[in-house]
C-alpha atoms as a PDB file:
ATOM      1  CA  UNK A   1      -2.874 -66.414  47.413  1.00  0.00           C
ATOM      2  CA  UNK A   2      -6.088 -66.441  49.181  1.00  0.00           C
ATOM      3  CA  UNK A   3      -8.166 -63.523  50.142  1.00  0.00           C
ATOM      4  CA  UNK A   4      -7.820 -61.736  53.231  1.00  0.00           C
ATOM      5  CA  UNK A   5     -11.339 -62.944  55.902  1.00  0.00           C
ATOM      6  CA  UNK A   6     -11.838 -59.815  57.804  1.00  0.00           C
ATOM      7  CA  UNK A   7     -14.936 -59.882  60.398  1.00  0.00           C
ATOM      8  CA  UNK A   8     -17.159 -57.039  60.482  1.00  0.00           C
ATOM      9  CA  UNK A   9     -19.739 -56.234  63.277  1.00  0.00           C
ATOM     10  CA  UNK A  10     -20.891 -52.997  65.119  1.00  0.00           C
ATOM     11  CA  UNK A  11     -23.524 -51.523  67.279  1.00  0.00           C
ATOM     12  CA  UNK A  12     -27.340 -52.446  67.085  1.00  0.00           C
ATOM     13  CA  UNK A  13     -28.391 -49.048  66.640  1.00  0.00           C
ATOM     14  CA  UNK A  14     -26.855 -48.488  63.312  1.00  0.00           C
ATOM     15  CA  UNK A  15     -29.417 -48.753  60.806  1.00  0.00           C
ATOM     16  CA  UNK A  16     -27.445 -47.110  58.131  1.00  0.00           C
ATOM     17  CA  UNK A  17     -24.104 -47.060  56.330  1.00  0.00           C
ATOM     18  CA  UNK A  18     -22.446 -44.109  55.201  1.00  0.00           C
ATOM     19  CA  UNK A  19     -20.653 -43.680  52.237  1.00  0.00           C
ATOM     20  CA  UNK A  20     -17.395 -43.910  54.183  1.00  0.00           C
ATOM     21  CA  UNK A  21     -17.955 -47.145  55.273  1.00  0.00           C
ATOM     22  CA  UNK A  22     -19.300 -48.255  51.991  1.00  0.00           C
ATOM     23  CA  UNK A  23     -16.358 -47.472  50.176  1.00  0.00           C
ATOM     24  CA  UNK A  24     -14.640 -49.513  52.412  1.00  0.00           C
ATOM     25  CA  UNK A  25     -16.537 -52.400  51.444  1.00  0.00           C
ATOM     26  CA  UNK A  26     -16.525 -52.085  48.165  1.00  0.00           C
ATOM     27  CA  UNK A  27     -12.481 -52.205  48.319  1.00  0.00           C
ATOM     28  CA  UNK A  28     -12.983 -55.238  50.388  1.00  0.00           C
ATOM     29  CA  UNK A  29     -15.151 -56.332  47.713  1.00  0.00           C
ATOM     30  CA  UNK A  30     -12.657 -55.991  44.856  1.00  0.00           C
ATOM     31  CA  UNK A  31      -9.959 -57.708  46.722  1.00  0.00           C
ATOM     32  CA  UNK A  32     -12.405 -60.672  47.207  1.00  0.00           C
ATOM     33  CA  UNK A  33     -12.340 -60.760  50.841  1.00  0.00           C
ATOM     34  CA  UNK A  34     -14.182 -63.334  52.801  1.00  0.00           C
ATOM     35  CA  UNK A  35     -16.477 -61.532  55.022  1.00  0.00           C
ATOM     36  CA  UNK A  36     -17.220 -62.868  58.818  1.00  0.00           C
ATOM     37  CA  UNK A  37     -20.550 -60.677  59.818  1.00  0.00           C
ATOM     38  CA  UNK A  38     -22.990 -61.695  62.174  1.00  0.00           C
ATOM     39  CA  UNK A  39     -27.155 -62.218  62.467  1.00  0.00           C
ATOM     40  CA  UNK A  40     -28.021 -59.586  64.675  1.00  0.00           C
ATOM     41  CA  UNK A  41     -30.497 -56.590  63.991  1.00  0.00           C
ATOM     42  CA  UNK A  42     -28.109 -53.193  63.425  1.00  0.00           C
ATOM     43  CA  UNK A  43     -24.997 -53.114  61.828  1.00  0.00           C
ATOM     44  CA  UNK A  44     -24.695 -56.799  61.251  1.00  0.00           C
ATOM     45  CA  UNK A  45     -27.999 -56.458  59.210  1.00  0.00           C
ATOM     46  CA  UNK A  46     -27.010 -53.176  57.129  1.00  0.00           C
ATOM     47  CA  UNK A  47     -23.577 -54.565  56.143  1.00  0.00           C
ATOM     48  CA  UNK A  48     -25.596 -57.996  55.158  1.00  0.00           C
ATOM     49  CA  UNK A  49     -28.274 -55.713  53.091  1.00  0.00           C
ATOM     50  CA  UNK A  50     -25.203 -53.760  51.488  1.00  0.00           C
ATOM     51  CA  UNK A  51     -23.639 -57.452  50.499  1.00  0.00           C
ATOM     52  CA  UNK A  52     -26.666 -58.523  48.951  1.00  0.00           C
ATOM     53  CA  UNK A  53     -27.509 -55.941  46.949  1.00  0.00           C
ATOM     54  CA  UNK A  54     -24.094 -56.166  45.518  1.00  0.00           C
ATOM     55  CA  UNK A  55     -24.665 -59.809  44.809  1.00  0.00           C
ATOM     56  CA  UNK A  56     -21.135 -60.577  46.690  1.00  0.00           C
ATOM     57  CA  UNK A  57     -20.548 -63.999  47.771  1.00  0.00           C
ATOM     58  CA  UNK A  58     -18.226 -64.511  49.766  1.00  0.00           C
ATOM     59  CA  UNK A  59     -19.702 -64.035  53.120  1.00  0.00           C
ATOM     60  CA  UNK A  60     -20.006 -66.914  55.953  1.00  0.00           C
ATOM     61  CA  UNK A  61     -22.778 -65.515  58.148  1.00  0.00           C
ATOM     62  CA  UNK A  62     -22.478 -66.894  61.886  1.00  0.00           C
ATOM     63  CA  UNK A  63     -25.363 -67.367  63.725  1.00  0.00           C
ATOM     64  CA  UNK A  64     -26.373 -69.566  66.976  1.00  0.00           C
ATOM     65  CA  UNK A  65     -26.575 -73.074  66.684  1.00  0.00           C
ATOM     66  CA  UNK A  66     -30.709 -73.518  65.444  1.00  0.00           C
ATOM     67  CA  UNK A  67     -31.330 -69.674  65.456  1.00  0.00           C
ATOM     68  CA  UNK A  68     -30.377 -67.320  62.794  1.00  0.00           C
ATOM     69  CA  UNK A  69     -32.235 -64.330  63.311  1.00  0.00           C
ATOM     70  CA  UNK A  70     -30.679 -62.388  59.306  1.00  0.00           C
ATOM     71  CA  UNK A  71     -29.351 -64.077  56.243  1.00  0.00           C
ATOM     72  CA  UNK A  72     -30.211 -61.211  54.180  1.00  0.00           C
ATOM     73  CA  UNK A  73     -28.035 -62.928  50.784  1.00  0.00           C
ATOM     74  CA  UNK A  74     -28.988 -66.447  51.585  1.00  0.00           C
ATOM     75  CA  UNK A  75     -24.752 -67.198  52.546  1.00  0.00           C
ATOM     76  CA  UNK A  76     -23.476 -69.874  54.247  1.00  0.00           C
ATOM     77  CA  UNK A  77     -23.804 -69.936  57.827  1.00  0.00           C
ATOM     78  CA  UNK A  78     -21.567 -71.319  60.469  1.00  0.00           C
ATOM     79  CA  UNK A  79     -23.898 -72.129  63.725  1.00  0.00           C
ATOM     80  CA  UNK A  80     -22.330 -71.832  67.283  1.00  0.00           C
ATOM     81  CA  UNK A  81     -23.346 -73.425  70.468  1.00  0.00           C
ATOM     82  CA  UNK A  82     -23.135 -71.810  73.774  1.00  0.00           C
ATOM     83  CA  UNK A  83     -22.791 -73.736  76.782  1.00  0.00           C
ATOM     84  CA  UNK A  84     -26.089 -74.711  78.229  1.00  0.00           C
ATOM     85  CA  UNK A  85     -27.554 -71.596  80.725  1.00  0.00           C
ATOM     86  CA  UNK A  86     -25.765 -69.058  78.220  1.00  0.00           C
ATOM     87  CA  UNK A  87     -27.711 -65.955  78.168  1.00  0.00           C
ATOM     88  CA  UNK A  88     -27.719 -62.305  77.359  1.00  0.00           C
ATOM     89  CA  UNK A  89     -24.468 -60.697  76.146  1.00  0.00           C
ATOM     90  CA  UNK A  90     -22.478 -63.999  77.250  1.00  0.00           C
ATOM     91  CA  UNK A  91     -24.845 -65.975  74.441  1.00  0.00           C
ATOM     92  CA  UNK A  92     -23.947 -63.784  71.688  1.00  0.00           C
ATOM     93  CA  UNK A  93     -20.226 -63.032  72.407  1.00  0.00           C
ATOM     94  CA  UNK A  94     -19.553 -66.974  71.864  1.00  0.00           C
ATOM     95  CA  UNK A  95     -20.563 -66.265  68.001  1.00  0.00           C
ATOM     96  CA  UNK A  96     -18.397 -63.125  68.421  1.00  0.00           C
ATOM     97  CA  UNK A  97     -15.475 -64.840  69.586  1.00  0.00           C
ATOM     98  CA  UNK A  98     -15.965 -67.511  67.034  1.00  0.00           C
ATOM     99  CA  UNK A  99     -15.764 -64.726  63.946  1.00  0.00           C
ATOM    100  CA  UNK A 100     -12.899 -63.588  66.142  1.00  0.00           C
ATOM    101  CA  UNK A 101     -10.773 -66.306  66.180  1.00  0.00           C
ATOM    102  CA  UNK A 102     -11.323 -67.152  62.387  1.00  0.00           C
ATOM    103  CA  UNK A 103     -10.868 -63.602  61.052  1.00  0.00           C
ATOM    104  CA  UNK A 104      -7.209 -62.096  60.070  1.00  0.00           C
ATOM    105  CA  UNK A 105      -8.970 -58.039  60.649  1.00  0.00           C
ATOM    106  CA  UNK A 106     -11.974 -56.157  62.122  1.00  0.00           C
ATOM    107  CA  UNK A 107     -13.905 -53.661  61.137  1.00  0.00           C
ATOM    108  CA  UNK A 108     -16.128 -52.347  63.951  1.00  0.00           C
ATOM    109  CA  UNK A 109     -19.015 -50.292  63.266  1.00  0.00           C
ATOM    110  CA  UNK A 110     -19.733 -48.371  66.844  1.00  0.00           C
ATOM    111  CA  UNK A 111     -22.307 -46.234  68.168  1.00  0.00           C
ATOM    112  CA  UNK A 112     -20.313 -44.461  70.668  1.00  0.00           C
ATOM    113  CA  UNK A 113     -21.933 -46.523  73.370  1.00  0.00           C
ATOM    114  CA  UNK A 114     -22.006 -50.440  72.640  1.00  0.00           C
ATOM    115  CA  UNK A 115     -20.388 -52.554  75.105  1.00  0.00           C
ATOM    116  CA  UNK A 116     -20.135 -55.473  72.711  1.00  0.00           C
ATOM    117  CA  UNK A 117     -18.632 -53.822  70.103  1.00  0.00           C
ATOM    118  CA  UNK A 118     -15.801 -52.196  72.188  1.00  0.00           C
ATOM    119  CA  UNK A 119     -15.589 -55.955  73.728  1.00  0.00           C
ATOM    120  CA  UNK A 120     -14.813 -57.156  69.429  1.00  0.00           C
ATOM    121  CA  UNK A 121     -12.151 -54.629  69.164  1.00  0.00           C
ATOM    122  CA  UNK A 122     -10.813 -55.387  72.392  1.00  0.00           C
ATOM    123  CA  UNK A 123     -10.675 -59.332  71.401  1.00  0.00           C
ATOM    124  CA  UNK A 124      -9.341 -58.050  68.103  1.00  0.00           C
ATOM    125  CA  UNK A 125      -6.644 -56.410  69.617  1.00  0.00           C
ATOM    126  CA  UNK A 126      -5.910 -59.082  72.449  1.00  0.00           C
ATOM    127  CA  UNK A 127      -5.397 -61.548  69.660  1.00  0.00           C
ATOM    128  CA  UNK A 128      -3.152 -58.577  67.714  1.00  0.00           C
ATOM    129  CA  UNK A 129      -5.354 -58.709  64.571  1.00  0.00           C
ATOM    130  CA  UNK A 130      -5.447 -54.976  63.055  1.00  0.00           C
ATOM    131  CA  UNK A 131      -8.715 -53.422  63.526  1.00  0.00           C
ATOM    132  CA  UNK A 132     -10.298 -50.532  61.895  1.00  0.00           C
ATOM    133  CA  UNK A 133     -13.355 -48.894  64.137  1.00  0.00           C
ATOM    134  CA  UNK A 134     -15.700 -46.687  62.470  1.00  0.00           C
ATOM    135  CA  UNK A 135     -17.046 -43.903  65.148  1.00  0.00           C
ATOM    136  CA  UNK A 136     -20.182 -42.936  63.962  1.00  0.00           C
ATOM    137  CA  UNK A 137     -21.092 -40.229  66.091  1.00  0.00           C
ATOM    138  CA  UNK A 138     -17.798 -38.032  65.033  1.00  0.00           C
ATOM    139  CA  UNK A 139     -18.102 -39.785  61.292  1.00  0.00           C
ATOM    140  CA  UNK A 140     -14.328 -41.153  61.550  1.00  0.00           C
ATOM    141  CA  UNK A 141     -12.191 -44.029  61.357  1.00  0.00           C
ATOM    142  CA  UNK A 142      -9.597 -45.387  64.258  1.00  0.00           C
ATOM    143  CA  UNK A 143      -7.202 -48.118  63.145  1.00  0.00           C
ATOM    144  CA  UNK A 144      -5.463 -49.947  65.813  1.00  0.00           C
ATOM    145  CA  UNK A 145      -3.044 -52.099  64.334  1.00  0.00           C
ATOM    146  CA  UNK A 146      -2.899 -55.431  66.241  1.00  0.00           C
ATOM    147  CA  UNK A 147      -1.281 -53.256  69.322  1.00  0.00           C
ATOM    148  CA  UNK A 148      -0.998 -54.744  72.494  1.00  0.00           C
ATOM    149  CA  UNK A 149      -4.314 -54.659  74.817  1.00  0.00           C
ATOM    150  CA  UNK A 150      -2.284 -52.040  76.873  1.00  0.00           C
ATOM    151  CA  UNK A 151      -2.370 -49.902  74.753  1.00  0.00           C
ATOM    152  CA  UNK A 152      -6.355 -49.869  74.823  1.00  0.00           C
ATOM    153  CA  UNK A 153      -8.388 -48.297  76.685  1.00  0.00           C
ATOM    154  CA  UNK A 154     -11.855 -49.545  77.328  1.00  0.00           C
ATOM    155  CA  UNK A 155     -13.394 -47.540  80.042  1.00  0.00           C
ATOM    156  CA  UNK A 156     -16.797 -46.416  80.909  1.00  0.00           C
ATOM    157  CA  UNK A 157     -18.756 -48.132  78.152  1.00  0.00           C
ATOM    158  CA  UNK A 158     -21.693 -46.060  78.292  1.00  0.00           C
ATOM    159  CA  UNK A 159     -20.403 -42.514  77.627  1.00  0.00           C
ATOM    160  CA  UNK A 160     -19.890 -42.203  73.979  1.00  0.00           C
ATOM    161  CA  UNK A 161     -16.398 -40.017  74.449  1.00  0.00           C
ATOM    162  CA  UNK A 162     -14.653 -42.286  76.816  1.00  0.00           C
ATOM    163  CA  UNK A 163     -16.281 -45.524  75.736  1.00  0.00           C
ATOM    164  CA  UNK A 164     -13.254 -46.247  73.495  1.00  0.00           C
ATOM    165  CA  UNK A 165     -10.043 -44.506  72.726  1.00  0.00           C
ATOM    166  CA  UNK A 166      -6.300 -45.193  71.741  1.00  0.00           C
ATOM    167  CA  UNK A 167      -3.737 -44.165  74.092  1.00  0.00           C
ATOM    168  CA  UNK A 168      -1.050 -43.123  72.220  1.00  0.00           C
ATOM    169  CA  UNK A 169       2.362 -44.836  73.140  1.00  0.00           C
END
C-alpha cells in the first residue's frame, strides 16, 4: 500500500518548531509519508531544516517554475507556472493549490494571523481532505476532518482569535 502524501505549510513568521509539532513529524516519518512542503522563508523552511537533518527522503519540494527560493535536503522539486502578470499572494497560492490538489492531508502551521495559511486549510477543507492546524500562539492542535467549507469559518484574517475557528455543528 503506498504511503499517505500529506502537504505541510504554515505562516512565514514561524522560525521554530516545537516539540509538538515535531513529534508529529517524526510519526509521519515512520509511516513513510510523502511530504508536499513548500520554498518559502518560515514554516516551509523549518519543516525542510527538520527533514534534513533527519536525512528523510521522501519529500517533493514545490517551488515556482525557475525560482526556488529553499531546498534545504536537496529533494525533488516540482516547479509551477503562474499565469503571466501573477503577482503577490495570487503567485504563490498557484504552488499552494498545486500541493493542494496532490496531497491526501494538511498540516498547517499558523501564526494566528496568516491569510495564506487560513486560505490552505480552507482549500483543504473545500476539497474535504482532513486537516490538522497547529495554533501556535495558544500551542494547540485543531483537526478538521475534511468537513464541509460551511462548517469553516474564515473571518477577519488579521486578528489572531477570530482569524480561524471551527464552528461546531
Amino acid at each position: 500500500m503506498p504511503a499517505s502524501t500529506i502537504f505541510i505549510a504554515g505562516s512565514r513568521h514561524i522560525s521554530r518548531l516545537p516539540a509538538e509539532v515535531r513529534a508529529r513529524l517524526d510519526t509521519m516519518i515512520e509511516r513513510g509519508f510523502q511530504i508536499l512542503v513548500g520554498d518559502a522563508n518560515g514554516a516551509d523552511n523549518v519543516v525542510q531544516r527538520y527533514l534534513a537533518d533527519k536525512s528523510y527522503p521522501n519529500v517533493l519540494v514545490h517551488c515556482m517554475k525557475d525560482h526556488c527560493r529553499n531546498n534545504i535536503g536537496n529533494w525533488p522539486t516540482r516547479q509551477i507556472v503562474a499565469p503571466r502578470g501573477a503577482k503577490g499572494f495570487e503567485y504563490y497560492s498557484i504552488k499552494d493549490r498545486a500541493m493542494t490538489d496532490a496531497a491526501e492531508y494538511g498540516l498547517m502551521l499558523w501564526d494566528g494571523k496568516s491569510k495564506g495559511t487560513v486560505n490552505n486549510v480552507v482549500n483543504l477543507s473545500r476539497d474535504r481532505k482532513p486537516v490538522v492546524v497547529y495554533v501556535a500562539p495558544t500551542r494547540q492542535f485543531r483537526t478538521i476532518g475534511g468537513i464541509p467549507l460551511s462548517k469553516v469559518a474564515a473571518t477577519s484574517c488579521g486578528v489572531a482569535g477570530d482569524a480561524f475557528r471551527v464552528v461546531r455543528a
